[in-house]
PDB file of N, CA and C in Angstrom:
ATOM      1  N   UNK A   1       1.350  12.097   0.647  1.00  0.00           N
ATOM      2  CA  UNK A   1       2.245  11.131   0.044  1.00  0.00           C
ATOM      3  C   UNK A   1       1.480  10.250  -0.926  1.00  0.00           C
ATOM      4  N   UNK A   2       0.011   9.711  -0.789  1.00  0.00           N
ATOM      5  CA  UNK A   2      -0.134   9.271  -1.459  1.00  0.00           C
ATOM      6  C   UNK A   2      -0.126   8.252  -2.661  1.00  0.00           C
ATOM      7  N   UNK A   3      -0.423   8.972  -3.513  1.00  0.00           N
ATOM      8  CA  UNK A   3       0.024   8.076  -5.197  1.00  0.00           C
ATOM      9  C   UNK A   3       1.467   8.076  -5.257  1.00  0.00           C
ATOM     10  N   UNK A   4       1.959   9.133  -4.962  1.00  0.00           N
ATOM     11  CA  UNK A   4       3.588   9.071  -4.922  1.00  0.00           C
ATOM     12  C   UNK A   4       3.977   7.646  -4.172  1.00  0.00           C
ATOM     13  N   UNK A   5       3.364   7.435  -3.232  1.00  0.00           N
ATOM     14  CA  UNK A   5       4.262   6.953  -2.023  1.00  0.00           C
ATOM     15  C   UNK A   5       3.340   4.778  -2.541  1.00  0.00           C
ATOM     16  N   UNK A   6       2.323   4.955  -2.800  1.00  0.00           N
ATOM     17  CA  UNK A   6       1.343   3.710  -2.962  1.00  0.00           C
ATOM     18  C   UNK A   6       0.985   3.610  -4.658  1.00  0.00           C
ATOM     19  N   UNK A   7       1.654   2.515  -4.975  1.00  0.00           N
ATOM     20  CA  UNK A   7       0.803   2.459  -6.584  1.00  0.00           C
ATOM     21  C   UNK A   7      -0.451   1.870  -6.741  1.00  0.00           C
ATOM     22  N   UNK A   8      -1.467   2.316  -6.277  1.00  0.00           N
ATOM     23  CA  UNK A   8      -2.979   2.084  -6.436  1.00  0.00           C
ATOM     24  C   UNK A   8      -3.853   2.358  -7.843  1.00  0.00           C
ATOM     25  N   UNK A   9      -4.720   1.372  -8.112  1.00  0.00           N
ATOM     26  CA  UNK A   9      -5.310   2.266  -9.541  1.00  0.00           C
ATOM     27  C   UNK A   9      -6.167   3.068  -9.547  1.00  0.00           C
ATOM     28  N   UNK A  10      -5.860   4.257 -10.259  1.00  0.00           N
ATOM     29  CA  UNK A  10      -5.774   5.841 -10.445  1.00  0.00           C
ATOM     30  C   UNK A  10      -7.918   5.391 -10.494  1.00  0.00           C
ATOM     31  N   UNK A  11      -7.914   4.298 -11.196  1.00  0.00           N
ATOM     32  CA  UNK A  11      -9.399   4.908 -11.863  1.00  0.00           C
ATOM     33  C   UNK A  11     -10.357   4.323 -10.205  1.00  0.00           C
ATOM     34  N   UNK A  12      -9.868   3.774  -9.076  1.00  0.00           N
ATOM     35  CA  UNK A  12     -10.694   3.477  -8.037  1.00  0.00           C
ATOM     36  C   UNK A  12     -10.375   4.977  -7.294  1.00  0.00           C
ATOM     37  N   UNK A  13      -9.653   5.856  -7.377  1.00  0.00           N
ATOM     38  CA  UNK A  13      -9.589   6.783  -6.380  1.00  0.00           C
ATOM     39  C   UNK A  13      -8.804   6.625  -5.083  1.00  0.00           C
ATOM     40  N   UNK A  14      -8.013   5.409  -4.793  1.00  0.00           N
ATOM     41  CA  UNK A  14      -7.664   5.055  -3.464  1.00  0.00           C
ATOM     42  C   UNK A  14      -6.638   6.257  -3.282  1.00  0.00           C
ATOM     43  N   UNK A  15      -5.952   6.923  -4.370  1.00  0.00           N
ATOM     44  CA  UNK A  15      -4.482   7.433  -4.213  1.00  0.00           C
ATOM     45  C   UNK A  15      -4.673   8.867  -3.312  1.00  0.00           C
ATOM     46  N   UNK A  16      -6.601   9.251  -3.385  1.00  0.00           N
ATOM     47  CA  UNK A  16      -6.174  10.518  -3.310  1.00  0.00           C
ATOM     48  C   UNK A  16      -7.178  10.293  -1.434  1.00  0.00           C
ATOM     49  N   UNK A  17      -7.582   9.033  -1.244  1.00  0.00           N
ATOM     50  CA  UNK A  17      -8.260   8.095  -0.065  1.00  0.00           C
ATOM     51  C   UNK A  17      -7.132   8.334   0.999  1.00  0.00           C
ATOM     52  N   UNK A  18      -5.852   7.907  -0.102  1.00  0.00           N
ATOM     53  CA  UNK A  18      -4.477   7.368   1.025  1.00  0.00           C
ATOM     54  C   UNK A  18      -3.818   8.918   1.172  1.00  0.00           C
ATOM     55  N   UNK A  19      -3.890   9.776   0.414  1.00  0.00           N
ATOM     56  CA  UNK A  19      -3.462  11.277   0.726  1.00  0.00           C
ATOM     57  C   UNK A  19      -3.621  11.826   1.956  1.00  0.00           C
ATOM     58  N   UNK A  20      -5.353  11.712   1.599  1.00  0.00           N
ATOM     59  CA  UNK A  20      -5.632  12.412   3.120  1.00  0.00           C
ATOM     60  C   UNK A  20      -5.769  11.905   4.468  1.00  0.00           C
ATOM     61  N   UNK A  21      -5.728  10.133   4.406  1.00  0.00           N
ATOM     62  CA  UNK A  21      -5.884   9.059   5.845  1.00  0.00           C
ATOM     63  C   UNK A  21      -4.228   9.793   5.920  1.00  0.00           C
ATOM     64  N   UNK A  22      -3.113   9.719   4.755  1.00  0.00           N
ATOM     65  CA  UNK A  22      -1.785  10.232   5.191  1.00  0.00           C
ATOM     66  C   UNK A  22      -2.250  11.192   5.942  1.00  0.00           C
ATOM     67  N   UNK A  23      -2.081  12.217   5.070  1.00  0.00           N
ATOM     68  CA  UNK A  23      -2.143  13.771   6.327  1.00  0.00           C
ATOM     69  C   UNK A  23      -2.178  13.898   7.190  1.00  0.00           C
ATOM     70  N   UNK A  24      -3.842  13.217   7.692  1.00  0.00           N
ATOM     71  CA  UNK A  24      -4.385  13.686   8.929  1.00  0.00           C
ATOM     72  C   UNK A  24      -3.183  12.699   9.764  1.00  0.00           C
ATOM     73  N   UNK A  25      -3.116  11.203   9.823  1.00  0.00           N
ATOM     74  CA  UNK A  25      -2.640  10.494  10.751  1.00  0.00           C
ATOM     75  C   UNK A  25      -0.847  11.246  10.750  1.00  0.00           C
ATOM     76  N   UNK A  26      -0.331  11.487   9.518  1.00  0.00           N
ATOM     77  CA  UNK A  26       0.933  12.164   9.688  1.00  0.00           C
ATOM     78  C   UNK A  26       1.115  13.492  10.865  1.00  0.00           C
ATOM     79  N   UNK A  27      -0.405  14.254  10.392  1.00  0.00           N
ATOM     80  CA  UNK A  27      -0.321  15.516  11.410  1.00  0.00           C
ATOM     81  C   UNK A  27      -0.340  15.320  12.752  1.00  0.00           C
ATOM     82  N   UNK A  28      -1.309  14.426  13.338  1.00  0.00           N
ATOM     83  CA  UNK A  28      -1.430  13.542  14.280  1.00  0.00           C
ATOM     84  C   UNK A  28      -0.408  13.349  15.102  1.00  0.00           C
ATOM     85  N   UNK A  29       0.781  12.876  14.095  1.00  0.00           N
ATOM     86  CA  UNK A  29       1.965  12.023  14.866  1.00  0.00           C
ATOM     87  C   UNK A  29       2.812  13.069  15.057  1.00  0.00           C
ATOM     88  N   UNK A  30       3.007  14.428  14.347  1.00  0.00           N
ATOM     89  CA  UNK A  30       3.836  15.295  14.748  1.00  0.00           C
ATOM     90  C   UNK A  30       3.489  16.354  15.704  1.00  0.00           C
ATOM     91  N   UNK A  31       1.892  16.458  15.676  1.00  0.00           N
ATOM     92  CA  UNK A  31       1.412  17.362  16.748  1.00  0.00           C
ATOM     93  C   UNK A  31       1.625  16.901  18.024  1.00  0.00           C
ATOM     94  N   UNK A  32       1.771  15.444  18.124  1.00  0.00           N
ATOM     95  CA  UNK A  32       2.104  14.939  19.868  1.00  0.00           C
ATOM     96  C   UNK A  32       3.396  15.036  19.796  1.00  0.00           C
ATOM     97  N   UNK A  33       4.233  15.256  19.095  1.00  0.00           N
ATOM     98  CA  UNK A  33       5.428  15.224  19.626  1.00  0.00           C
ATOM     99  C   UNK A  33       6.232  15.931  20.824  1.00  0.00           C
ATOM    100  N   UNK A  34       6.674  15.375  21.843  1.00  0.00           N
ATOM    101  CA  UNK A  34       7.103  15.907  22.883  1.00  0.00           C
ATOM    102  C   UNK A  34       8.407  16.798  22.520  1.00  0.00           C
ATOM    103  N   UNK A  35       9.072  16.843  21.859  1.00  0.00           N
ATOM    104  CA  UNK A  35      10.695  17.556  21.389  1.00  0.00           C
ATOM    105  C   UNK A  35      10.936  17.429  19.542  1.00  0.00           C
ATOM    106  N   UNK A  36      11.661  18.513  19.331  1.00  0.00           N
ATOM    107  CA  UNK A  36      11.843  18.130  18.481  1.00  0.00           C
ATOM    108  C   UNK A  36      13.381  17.377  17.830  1.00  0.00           C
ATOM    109  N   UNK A  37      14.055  16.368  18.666  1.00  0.00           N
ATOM    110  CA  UNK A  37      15.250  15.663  18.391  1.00  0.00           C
ATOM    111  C   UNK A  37      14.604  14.674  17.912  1.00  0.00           C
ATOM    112  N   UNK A  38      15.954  14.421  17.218  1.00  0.00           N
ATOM    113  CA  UNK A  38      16.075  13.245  16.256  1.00  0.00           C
ATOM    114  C   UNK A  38      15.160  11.730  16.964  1.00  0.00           C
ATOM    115  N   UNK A  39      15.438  11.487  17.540  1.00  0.00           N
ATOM    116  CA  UNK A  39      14.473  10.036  18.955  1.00  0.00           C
ATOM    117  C   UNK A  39      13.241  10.676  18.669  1.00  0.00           C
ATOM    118  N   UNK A  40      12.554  12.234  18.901  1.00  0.00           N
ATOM    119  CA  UNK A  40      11.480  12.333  18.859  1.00  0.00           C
ATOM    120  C   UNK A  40      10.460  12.140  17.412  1.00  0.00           C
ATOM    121  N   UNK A  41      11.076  12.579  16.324  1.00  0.00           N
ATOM    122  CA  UNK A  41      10.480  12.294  15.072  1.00  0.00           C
ATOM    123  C   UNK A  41      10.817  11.119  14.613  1.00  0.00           C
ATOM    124  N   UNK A  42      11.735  10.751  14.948  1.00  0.00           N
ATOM    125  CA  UNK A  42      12.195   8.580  14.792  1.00  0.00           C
ATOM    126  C   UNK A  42      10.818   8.167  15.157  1.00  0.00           C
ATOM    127  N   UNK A  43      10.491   8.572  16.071  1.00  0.00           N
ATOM    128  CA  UNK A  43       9.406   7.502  16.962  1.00  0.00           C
ATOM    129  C   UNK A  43       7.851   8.006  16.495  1.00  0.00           C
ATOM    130  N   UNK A  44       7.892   9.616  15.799  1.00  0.00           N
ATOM    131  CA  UNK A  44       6.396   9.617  15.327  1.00  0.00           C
ATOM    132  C   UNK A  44       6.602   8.991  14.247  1.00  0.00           C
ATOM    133  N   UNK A  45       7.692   8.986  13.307  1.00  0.00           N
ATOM    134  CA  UNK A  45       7.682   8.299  11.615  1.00  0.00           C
ATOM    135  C   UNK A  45       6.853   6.880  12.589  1.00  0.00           C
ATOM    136  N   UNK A  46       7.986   5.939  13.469  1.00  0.00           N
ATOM    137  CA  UNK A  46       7.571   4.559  13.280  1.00  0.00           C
ATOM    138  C   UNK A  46       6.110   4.393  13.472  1.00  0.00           C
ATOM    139  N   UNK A  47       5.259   5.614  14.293  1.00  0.00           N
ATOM    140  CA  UNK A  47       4.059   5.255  14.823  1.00  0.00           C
ATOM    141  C   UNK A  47       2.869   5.639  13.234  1.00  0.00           C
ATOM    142  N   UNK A  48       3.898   6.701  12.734  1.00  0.00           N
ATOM    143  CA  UNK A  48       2.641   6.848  11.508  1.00  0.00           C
ATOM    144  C   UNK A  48       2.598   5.536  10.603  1.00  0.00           C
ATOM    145  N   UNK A  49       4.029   4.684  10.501  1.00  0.00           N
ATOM    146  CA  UNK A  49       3.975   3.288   9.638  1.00  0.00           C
ATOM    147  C   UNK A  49       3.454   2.570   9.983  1.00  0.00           C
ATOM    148  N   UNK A  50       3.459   2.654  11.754  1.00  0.00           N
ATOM    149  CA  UNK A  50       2.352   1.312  12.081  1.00  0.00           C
ATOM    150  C   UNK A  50       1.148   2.123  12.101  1.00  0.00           C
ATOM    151  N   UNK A  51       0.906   2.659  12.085  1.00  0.00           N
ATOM    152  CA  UNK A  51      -0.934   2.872  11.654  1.00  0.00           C
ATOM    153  C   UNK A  51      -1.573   2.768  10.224  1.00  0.00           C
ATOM    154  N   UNK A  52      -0.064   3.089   9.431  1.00  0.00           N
ATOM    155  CA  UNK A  52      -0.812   3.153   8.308  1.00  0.00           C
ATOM    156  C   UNK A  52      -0.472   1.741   6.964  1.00  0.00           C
ATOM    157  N   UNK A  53       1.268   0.696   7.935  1.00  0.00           N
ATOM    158  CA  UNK A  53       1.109   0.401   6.770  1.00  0.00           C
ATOM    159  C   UNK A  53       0.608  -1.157   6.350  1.00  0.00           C
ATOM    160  N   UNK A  54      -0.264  -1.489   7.210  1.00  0.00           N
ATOM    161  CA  UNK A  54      -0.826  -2.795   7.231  1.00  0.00           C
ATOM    162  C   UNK A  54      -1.952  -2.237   6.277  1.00  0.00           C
ATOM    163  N   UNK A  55      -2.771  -0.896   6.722  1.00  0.00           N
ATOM    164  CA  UNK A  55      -4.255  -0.336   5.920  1.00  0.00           C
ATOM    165  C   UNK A  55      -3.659  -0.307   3.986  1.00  0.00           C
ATOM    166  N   UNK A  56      -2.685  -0.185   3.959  1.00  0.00           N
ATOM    167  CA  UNK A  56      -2.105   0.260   2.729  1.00  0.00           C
ATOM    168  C   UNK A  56      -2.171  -0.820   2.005  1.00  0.00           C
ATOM    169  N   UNK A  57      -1.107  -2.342   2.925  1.00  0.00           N
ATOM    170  CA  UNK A  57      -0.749  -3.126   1.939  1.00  0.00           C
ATOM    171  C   UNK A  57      -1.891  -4.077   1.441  1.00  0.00           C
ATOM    172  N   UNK A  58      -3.296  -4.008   2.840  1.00  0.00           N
ATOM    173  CA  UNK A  58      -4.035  -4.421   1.760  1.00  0.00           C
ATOM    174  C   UNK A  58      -4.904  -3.503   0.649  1.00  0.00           C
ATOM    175  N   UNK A  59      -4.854  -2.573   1.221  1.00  0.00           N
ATOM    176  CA  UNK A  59      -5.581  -2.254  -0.296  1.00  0.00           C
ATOM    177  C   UNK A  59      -4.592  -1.858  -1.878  1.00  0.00           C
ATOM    178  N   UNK A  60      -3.133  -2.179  -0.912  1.00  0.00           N
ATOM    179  CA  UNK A  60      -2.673  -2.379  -2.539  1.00  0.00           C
ATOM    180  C   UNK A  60      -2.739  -3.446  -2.920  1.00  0.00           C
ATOM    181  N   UNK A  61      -3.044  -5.094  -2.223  1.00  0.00           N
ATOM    182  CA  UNK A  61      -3.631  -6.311  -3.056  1.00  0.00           C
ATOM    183  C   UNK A  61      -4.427  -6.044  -3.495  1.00  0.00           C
ATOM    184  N   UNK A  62      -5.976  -5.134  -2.910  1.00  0.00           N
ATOM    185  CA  UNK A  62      -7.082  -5.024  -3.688  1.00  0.00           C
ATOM    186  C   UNK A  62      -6.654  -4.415  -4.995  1.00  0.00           C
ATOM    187  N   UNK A  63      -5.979  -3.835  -5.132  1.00  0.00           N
ATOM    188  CA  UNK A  63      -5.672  -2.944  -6.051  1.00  0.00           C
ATOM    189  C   UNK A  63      -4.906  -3.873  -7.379  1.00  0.00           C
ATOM    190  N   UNK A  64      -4.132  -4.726  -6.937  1.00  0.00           N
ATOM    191  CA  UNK A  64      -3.440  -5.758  -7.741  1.00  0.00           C
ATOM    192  C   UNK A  64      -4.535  -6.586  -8.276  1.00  0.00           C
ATOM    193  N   UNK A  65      -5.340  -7.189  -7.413  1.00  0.00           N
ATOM    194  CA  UNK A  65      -6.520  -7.920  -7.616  1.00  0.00           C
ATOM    195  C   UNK A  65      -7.477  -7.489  -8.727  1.00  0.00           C
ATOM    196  N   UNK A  66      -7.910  -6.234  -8.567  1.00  0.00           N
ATOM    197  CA  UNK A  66      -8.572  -5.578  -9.907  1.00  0.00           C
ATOM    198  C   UNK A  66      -8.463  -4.943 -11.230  1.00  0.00           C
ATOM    199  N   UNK A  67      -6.861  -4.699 -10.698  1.00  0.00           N
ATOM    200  CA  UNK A  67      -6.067  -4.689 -12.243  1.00  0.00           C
ATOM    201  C   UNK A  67      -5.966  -5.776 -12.970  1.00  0.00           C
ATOM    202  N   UNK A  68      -5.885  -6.983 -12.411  1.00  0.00           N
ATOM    203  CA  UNK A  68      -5.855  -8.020 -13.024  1.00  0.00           C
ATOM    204  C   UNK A  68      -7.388  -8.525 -13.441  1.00  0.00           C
ATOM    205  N   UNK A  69      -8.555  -8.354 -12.860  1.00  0.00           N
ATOM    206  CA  UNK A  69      -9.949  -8.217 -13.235  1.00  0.00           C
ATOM    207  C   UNK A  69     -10.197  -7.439 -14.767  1.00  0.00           C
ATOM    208  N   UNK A  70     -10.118  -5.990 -14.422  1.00  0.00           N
ATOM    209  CA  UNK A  70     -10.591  -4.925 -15.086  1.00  0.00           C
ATOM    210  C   UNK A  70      -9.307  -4.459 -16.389  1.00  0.00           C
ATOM    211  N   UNK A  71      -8.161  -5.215 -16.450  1.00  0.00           N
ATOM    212  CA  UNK A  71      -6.991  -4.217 -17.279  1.00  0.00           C
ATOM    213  C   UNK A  71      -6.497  -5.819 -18.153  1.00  0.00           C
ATOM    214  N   UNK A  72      -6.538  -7.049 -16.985  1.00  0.00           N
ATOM    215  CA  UNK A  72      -6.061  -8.055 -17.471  1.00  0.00           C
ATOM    216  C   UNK A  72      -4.571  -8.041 -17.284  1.00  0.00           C
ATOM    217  N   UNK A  73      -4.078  -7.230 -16.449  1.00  0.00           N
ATOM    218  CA  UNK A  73      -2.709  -7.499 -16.176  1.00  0.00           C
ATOM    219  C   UNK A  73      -2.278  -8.572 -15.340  1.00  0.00           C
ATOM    220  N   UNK A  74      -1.057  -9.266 -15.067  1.00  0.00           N
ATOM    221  CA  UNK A  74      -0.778 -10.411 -14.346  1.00  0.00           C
ATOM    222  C   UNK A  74      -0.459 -10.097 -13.001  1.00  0.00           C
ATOM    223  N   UNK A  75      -0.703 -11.014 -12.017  1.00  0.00           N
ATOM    224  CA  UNK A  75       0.376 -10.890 -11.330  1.00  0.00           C
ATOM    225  C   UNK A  75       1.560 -11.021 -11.098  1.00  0.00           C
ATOM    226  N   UNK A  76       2.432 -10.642 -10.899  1.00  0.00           N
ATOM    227  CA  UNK A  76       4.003 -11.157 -10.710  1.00  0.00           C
ATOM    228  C   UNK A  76       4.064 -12.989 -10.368  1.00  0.00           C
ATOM    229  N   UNK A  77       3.198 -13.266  -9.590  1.00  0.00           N
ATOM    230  CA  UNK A  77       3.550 -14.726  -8.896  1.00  0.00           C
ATOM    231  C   UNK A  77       2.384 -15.508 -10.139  1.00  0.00           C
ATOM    232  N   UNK A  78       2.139 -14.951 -10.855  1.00  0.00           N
ATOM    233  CA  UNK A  78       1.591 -16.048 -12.398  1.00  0.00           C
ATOM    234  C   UNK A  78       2.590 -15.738 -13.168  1.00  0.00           C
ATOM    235  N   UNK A  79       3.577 -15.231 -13.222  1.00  0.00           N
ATOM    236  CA  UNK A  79       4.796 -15.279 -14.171  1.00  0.00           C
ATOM    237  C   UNK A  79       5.669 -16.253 -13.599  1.00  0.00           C
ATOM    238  N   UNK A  80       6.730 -16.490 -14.809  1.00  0.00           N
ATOM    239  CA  UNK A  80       7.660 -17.723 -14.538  1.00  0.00           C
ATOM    240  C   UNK A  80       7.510 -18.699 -13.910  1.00  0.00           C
ATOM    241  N   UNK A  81       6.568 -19.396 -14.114  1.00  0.00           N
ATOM    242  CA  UNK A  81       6.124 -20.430 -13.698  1.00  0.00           C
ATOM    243  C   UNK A  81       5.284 -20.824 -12.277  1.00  0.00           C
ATOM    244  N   UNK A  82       5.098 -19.590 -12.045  1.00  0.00           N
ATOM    245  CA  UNK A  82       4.085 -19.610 -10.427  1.00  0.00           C
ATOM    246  C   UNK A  82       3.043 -20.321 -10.237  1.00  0.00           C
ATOM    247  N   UNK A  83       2.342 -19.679 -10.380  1.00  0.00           N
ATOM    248  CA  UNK A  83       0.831 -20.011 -10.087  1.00  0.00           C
ATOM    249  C   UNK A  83       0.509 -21.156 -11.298  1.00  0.00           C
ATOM    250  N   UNK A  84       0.744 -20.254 -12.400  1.00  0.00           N
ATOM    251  CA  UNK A  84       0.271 -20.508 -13.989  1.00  0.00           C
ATOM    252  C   UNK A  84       1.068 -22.175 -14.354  1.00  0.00           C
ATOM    253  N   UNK A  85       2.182 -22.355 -14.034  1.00  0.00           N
ATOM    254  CA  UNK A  85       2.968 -23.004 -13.902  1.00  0.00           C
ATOM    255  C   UNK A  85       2.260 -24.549 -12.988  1.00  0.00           C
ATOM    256  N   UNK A  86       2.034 -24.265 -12.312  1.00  0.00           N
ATOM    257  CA  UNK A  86       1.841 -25.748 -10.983  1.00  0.00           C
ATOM    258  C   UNK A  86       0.416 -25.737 -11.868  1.00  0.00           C
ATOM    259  N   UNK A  87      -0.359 -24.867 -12.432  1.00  0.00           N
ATOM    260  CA  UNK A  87      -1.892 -25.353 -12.349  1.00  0.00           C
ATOM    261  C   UNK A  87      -2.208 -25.394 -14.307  1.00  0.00           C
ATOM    262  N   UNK A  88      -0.744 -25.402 -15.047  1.00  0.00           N
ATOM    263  CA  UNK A  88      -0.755 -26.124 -16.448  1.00  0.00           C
ATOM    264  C   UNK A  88      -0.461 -27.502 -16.331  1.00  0.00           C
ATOM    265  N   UNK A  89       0.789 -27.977 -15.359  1.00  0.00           N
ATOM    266  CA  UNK A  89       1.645 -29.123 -14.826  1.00  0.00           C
ATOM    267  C   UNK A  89       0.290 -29.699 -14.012  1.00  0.00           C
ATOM    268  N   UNK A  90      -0.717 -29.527 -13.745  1.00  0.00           N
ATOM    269  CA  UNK A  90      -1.598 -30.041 -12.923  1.00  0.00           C
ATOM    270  C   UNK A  90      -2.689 -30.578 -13.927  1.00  0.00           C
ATOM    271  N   UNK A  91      -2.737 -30.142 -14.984  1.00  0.00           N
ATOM    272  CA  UNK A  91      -3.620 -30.434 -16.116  1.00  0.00           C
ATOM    273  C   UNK A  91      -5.243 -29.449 -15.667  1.00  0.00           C
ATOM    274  N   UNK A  92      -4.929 -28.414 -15.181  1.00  0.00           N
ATOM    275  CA  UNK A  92      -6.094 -27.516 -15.371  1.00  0.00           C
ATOM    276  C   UNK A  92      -5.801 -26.387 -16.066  1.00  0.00           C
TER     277      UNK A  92
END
């Protein structure tokens, strides 16, 4: 799932990092499965999200974080008056 699934930047490599931590932990969750009904793959999806999607969301801040380093793009919360906003109104 990957790059599909996480917008990470292409030039750190994380997309193809998060491919295979996917896989394996995806394969993981379907090889224990006790049945194959609907309750039984409900409950490996929820276990592959909690393993994987706390690891994800930070390294998609890191990922936000260095685009804005290395590309100069913004963040969303320095637009319309966020960040950028309280700390012009602040006189810095």
């Amino acid at each position: 799932m990957a790059t599909a699934a996480h917008k990470l930047l292409p030039s750190a490599g994380q997309g193809a990092v998060c491919a295979l931590q996917d896989a394996v932990i995806l394969a993981n969750c379907l090889y224990d499965l006790e049945s194959l009904d609907r309750d039984a793959i409900h409950t490996a999806c929820l276990d592959f999200k909690e393993q994987r999607y706390h690891h994800v969301a930070e390294m998609y801040g890191k990922s936000k974080i260095n685009a804005t380093i290395l590309y100069g793009q913004v963040l969303s919360c320095w637009e319309g008056g966020g960040i950028s906003g309280r700390l012009h109104g602040s006189g810095l």
